[in-house]
Protein backbone atom coordinates (compact mmCIF):
# COMPACT_ATOMS: atom_id res chain seq x y z
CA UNK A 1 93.24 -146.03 58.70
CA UNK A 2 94.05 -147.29 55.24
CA UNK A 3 93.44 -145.18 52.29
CA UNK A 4 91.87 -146.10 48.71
CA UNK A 5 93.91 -146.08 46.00
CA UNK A 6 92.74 -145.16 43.02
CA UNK A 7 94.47 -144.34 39.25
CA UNK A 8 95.02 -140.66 38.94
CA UNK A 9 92.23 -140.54 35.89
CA UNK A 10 89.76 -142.43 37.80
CA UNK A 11 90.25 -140.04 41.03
CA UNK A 12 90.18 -136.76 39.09
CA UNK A 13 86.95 -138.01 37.53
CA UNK A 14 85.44 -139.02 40.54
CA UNK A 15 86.64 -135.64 42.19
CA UNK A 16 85.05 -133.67 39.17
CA UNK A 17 81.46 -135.04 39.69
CA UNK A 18 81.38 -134.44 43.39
CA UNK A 19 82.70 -130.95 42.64
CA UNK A 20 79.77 -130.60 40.14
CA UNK A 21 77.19 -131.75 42.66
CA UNK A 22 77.97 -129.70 45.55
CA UNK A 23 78.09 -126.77 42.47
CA UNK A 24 74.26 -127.61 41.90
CA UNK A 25 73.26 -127.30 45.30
CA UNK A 26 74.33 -124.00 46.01
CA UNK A 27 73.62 -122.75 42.70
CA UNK A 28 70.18 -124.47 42.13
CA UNK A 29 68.82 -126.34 45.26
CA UNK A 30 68.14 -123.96 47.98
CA UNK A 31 69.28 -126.67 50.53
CA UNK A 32 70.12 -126.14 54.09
CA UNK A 33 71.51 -129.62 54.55
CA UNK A 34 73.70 -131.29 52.28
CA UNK A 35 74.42 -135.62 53.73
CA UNK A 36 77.37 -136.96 51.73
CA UNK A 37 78.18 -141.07 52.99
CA UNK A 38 81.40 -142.82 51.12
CA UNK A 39 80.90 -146.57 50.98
CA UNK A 40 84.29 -148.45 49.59
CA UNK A 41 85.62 -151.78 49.49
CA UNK A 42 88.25 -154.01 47.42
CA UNK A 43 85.76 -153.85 44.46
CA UNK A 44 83.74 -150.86 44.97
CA UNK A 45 83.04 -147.35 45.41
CA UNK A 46 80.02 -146.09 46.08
CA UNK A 47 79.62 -141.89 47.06
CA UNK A 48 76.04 -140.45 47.64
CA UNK A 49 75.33 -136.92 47.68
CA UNK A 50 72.03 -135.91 48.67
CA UNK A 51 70.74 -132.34 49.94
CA UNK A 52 66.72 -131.16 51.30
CA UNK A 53 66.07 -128.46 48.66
CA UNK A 54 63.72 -128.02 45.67
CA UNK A 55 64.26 -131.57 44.34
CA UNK A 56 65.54 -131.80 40.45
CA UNK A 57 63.05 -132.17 38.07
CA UNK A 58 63.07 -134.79 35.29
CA UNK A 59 62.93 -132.04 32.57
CA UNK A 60 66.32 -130.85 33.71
CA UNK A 61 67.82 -134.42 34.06
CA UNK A 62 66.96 -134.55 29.61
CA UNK A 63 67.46 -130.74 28.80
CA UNK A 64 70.27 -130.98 26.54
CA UNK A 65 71.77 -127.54 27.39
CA UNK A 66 72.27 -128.78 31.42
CA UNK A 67 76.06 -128.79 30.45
CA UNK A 68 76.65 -129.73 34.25
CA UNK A 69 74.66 -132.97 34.11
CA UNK A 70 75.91 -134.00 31.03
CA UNK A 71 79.31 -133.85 32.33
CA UNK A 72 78.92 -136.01 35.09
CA UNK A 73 77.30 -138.74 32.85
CA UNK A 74 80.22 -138.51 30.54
CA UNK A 75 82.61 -138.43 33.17
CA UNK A 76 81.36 -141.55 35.07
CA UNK A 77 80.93 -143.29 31.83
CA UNK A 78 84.68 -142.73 30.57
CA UNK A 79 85.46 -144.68 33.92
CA UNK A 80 83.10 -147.62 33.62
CA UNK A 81 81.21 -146.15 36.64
CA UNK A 82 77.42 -145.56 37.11
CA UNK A 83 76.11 -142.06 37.99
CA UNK A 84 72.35 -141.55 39.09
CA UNK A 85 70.58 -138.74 39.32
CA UNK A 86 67.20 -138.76 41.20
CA UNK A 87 64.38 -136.65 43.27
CA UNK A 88 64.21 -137.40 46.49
CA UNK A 89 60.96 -137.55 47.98
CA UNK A 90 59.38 -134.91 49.48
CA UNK A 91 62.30 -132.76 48.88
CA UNK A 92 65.76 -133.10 47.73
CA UNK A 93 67.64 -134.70 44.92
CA UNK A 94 69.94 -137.32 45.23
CA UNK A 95 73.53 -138.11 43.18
């Protein structure tokens, strides 16, 4: 199996969101199932974390003080990557 190579900035930021995602599961969702599928080619990366619980609202995704959230925008952005946080429907919430 061949491995991705990735700079050491770009891994440690990609690292730090999926830490911070897994973080907000078991501190806010309430999930029992957490789904995580890694996608990668020559060009692309693609990582999608996605759990059943309570579902994030869209007043969390704006509060300013959800340090967490911002963290992973700012992260993905000093990459050039593109981070999206969403509700799942009927449950769940999806990074």
């Amino acid at each position: 199996t061949q491995g991705i190579t990735l700079p050491d900035d770009v891994a440690t930021a990609i690292f730090r969101i999926f830490q911070e995602a897994l973080t907000n599961i078991v501190r806010h969702a309430e999930a029992t199932r957490v789904d995580i599928v890694i996608t990668a080619n020559e060009q692309q990366l693609e990582i999608t974390v996605e759990d059943n619980g309570r579902g994030i609202t869209d007043s969390y995704l704006r509060d300013p003080s959800s340090y967490g959230i911002l963290g992973m925008h700012e992260r993905a952005r000093d990459i050039g990557a593109k981070l999206l946080i969403e509700a799942c429907a009927p449950l769940g919430t999806r990074v």
